[in-house]
Protein backbone atom coordinates (compact mmCIF):
# COMPACT_ATOMS: atom_id res chain seq x y z
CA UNK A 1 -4.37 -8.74 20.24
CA UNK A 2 -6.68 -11.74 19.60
CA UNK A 3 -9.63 -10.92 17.11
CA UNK A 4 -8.85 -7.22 17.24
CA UNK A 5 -11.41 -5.17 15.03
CA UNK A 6 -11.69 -1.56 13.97
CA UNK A 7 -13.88 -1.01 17.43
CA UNK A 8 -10.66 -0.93 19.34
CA UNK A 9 -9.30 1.72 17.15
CA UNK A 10 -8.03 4.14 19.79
CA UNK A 11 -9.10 7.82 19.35
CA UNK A 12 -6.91 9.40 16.68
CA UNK A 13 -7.71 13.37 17.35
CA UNK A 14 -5.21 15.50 15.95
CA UNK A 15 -3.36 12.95 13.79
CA UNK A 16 -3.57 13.02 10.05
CA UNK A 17 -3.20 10.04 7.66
CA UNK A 18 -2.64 10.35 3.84
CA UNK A 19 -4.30 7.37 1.84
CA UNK A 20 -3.92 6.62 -1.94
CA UNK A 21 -6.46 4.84 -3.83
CA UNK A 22 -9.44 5.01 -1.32
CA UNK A 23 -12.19 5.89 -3.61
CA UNK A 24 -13.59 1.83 -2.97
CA UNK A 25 -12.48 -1.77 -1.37
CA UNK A 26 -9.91 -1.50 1.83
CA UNK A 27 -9.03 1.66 1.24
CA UNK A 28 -12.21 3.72 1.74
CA UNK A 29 -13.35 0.97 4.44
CA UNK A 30 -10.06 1.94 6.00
CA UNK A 31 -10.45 6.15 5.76
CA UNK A 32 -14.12 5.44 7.08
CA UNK A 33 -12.77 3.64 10.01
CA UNK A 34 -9.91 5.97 10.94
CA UNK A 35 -12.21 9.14 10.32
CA UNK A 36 -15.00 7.92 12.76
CA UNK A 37 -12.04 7.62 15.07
CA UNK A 38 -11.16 11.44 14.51
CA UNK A 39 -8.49 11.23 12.33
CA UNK A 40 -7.82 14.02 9.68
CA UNK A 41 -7.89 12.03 6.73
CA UNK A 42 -6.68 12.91 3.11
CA UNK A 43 -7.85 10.72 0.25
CA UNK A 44 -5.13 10.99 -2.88
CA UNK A 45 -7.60 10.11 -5.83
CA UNK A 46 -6.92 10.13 -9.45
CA UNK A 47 -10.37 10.69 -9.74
CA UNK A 48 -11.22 13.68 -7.59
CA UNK A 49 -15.02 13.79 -8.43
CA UNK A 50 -15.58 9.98 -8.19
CA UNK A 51 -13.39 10.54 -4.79
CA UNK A 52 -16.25 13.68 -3.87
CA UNK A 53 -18.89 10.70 -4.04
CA UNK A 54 -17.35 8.34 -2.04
CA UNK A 55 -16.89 10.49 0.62
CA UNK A 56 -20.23 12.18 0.71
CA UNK A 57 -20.91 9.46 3.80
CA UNK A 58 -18.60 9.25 5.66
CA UNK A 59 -18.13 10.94 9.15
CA UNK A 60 -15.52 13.38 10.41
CA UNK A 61 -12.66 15.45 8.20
CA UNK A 62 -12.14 13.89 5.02
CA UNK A 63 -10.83 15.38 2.07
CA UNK A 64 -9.70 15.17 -1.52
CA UNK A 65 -6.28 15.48 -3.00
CA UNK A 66 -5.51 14.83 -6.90
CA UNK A 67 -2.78 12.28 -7.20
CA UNK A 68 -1.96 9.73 -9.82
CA UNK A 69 0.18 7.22 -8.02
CA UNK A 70 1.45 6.10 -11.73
CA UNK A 71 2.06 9.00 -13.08
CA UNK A 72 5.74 10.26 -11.36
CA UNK A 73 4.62 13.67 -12.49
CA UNK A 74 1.45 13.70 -10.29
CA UNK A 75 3.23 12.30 -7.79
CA UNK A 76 5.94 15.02 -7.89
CA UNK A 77 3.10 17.74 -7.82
CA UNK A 78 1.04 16.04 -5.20
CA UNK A 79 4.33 16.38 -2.62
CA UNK A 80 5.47 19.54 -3.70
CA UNK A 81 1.90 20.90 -3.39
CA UNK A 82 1.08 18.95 0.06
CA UNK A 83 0.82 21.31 3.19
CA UNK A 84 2.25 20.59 6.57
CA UNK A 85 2.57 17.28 8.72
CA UNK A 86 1.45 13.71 7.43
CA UNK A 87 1.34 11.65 10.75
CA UNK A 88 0.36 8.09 8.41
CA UNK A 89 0.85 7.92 5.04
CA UNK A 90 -1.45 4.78 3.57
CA UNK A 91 -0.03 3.24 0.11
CA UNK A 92 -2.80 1.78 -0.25
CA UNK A 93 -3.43 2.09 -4.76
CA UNK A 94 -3.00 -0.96 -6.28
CA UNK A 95 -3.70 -2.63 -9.42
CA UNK A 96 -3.80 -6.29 -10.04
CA UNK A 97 -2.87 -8.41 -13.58
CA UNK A 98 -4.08 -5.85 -16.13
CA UNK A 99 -2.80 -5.82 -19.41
CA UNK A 100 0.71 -4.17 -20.56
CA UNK A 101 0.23 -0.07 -20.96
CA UNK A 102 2.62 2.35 -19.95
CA UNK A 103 2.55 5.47 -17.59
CA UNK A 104 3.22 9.34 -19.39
CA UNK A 105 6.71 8.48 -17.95
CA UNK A 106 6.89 5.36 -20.08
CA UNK A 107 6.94 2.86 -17.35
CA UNK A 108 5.14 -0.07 -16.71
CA UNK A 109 1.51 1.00 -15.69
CA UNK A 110 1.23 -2.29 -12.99
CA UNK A 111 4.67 -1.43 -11.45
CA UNK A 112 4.23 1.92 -11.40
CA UNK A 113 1.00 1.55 -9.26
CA UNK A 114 2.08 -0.68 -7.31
CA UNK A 115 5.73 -0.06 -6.40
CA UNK A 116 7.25 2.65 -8.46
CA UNK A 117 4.63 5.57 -7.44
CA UNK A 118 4.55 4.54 -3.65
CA UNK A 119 8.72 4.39 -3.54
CA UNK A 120 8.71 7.95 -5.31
CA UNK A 121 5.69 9.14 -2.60
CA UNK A 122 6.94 8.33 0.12
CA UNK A 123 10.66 9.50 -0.24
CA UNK A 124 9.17 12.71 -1.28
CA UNK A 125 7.08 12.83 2.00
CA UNK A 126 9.29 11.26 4.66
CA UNK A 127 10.38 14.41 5.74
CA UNK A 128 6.79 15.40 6.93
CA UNK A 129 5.61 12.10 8.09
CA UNK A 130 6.08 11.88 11.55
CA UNK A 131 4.86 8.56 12.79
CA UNK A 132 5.03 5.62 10.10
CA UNK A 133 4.28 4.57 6.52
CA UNK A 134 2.06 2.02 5.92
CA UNK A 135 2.09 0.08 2.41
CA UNK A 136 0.10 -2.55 1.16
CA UNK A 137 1.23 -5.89 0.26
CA UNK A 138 0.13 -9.25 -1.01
CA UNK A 139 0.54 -13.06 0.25
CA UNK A 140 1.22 -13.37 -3.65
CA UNK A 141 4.41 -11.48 -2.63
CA UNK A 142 5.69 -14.67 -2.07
CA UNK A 143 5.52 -15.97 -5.75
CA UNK A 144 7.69 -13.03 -7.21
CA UNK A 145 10.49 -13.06 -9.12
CA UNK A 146 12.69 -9.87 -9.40
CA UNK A 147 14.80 -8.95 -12.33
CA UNK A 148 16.92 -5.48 -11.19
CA UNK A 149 17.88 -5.38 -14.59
CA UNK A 150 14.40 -5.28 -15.84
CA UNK A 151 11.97 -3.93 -12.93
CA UNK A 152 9.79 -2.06 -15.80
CA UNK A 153 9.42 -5.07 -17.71
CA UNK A 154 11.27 -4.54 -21.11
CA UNK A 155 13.03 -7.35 -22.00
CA UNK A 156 10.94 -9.76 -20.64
CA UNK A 157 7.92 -11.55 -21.39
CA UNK A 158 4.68 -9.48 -20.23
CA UNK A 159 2.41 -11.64 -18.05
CA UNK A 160 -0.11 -9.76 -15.92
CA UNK A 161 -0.42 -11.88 -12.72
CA UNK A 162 4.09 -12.35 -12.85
CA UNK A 163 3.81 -8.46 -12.63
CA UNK A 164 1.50 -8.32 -10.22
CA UNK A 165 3.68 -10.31 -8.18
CA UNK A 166 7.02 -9.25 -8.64
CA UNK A 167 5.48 -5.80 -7.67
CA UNK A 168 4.20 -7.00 -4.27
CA UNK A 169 8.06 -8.32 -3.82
CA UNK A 170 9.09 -4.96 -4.29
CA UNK A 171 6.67 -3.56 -2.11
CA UNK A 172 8.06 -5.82 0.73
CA UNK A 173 11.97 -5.43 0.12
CA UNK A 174 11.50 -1.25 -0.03
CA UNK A 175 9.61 -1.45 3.93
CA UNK A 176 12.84 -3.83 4.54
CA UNK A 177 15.39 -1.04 2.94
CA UNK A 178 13.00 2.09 4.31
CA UNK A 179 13.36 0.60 7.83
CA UNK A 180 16.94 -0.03 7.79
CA UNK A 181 17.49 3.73 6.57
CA UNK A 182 15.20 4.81 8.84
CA UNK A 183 16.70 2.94 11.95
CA UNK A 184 20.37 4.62 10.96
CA UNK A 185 19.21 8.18 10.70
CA UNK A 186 17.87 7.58 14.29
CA UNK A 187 14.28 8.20 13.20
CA UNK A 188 11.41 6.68 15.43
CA UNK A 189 9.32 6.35 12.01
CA UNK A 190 8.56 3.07 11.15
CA UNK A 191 7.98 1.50 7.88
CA UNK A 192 5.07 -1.61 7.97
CA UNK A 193 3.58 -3.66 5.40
CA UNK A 194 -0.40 -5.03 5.88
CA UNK A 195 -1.99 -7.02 3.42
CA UNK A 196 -5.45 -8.18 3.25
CA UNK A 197 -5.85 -11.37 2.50
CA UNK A 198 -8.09 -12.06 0.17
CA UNK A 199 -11.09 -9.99 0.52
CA UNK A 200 -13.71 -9.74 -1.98
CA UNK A 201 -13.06 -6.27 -3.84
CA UNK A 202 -13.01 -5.44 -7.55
CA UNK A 203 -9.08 -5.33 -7.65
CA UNK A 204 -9.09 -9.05 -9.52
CA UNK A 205 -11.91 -8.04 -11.85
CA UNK A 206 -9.74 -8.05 -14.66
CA UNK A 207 -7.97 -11.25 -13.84
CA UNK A 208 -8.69 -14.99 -14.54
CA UNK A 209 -8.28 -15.16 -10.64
CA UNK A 210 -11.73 -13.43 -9.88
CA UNK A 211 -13.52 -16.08 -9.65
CA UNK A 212 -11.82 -16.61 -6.34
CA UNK A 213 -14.52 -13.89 -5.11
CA UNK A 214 -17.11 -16.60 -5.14
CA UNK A 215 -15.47 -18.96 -3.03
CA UNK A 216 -16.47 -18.46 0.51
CA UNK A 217 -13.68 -20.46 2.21
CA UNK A 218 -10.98 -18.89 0.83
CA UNK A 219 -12.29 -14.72 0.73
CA UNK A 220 -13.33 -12.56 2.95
CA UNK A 221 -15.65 -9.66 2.96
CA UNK A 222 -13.89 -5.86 2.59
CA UNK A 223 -14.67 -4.89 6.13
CA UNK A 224 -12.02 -7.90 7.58
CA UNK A 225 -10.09 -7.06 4.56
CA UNK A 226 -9.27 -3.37 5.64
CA UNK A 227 -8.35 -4.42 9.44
CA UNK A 228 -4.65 -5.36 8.87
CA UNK A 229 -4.64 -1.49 7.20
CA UNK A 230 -6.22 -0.22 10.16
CA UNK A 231 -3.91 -2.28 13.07
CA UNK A 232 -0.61 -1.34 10.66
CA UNK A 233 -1.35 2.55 11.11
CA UNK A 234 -2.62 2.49 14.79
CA UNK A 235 -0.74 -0.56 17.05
CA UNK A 236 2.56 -0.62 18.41
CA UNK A 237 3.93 -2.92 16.04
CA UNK A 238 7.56 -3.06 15.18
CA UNK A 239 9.50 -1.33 12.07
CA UNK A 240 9.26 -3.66 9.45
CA UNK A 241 5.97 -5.49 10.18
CA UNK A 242 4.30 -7.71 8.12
CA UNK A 243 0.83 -7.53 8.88
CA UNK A 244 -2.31 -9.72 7.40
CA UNK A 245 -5.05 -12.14 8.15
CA UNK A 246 -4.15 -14.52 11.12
CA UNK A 247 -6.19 -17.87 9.74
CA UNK A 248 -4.76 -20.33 7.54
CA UNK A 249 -2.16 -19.10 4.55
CA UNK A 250 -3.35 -15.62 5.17
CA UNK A 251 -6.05 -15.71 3.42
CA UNK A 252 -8.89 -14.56 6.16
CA UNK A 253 -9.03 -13.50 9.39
CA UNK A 254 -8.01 -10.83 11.72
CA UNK A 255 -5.00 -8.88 11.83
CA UNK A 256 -1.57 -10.38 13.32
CA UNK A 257 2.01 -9.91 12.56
CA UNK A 258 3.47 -12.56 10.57
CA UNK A 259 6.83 -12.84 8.12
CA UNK A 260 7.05 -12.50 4.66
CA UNK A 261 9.07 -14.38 2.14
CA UNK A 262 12.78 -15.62 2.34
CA UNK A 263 13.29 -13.36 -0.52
CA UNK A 264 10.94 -10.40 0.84
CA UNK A 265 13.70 -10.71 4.06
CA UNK A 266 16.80 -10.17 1.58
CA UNK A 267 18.39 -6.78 2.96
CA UNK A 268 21.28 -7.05 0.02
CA UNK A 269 18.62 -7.53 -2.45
CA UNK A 270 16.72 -4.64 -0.62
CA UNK A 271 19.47 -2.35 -1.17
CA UNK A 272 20.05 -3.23 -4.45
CA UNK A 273 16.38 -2.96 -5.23
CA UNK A 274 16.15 0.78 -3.72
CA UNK A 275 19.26 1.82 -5.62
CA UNK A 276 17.75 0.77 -8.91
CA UNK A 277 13.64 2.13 -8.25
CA UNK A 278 15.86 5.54 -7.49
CA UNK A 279 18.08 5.41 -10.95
CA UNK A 280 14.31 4.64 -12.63
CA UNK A 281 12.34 6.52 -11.05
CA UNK A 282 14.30 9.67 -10.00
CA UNK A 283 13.94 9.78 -6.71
């Protein structure tokens, strides 16, 4: 749908979407939008009280959930915890070339954020979540290099931004793998990936790539940023999706479905991929 925006949202009564990491940028644009279309909407914060503030404004049913995405102990408690249906869930936490830490688990805090939390979420969740899982991506996807050897990053060289990258990979391959499980259990759930673009948020405030922010041509303001979110976890698009900006490289623009990578289309190296997040991760 040409120039689609968040006024074509259709009315979302009586569906409820999970969304991680929507105390700011996309992510509280994005639980704004689909709570002033009625939606039930449950923000998973880290920070519950800086969650309470953000919220304060906004219209309809919106409410607060603890969850860590890095920590696979929060993440555990948050599912186990979590009453009744989940119509969307919204992977929406993300971090972006910080420097090397590690998670209580001892895992790489970046990945973690990124890919590791989201894969454990959302196998913990899928049986509740009725209608599809929505997880966000990156056009820097496409730059990624995956060692399944070394997905947590401890035999290689640390560099923020490679991370950062490979993690957005990840993110891609697991919708690939999620849909092709989903597909053979006969589910009608549908796994999509939406990226923003480039929109000007805080998530590159810590990286030598923030002064992209103050180049008009090539950013985009939050509000366009969150629309690929928002036409992910409402439009009938296919299993699979690949959803971002429809203007040139990705960068801006309004929501259409594209491809992603060669490698972000690998299902061998998707499999392989899931197998080895599970053996880390537990799941």
């Amino acid at each position: 749908m040409k120039n689609w925006t968040a006024d074509r949202l259709p009315t979302l009564t009586g569906t409820t979407v999970v969304i991680t990491g929507a105390t700011g940028g996309i992510g509280l644009i994005t639980a704004r939008e689909l709570a002033r279309a009625g939606a039930t909407v449950v923000l998973a914060a880290r920070d519950v009280d800086k969650a309470h503030r953000a919220i304060a404004s906004l219209p309809g049913d919106v409410t607060v959930r603890r969850l860590d995405v890095a920590d696979l102990d929060s993440v555990r408690a948050f599912a186990d915890a979590y009453p009744g249906r989940i119509d969307v869930l919204i992977n929406n936490a993300g971090v972006m070339d910080i420097p090397a830490a590690r998670t209580p688990q001892g895992l790489d805090v970046q990945t973690a954020t990124n890919y590791f939390g989201p894969f454990l979420l959302t196998t913990l969740l899928l049986p509740r979540i009725t209608g599809r899982v929505v997880t966000v991506g990156s056009q820097l996807h496409r730059f990624g290099r995956l060692d399944l050897d070394d997905l947590d990053w401890r035999t290689r060289r640390y560099n923020g931004l490679a991370v950062y990258e490979a993690s957005k990979l990840a993110v891609v391959l697991f919708s690939l793998e999620l849909q092709r499980r989903l597909d053979e259990a006969g589910s009608t759930v549908r796994s999509i990936v939406a990226h923003p673009g480039i929109a000007r948020t805080g998530l590159v405030a810590h990286s030598p790539l923030g002064f992209i922010n103050r180049v008009p041509f090539l950013v985009q303001d939050a509000e366009h940023g969150a629309l690929p979110l928002l036409y992910a976890a409402t439009q009938d698009v296919p299993g699979n999706a690949y959803v971002g900006p429809d203007g040139l490289f990705g960068f801006t623009g309004y929501p259409l479905v594209r491809k992603p990578s060669r490698a972000g289309q690998d299902p061998a190296v998707a499999r392989r991929l899931w197998q080895a997040t599970a053996a880390l991760t537990g799941a």
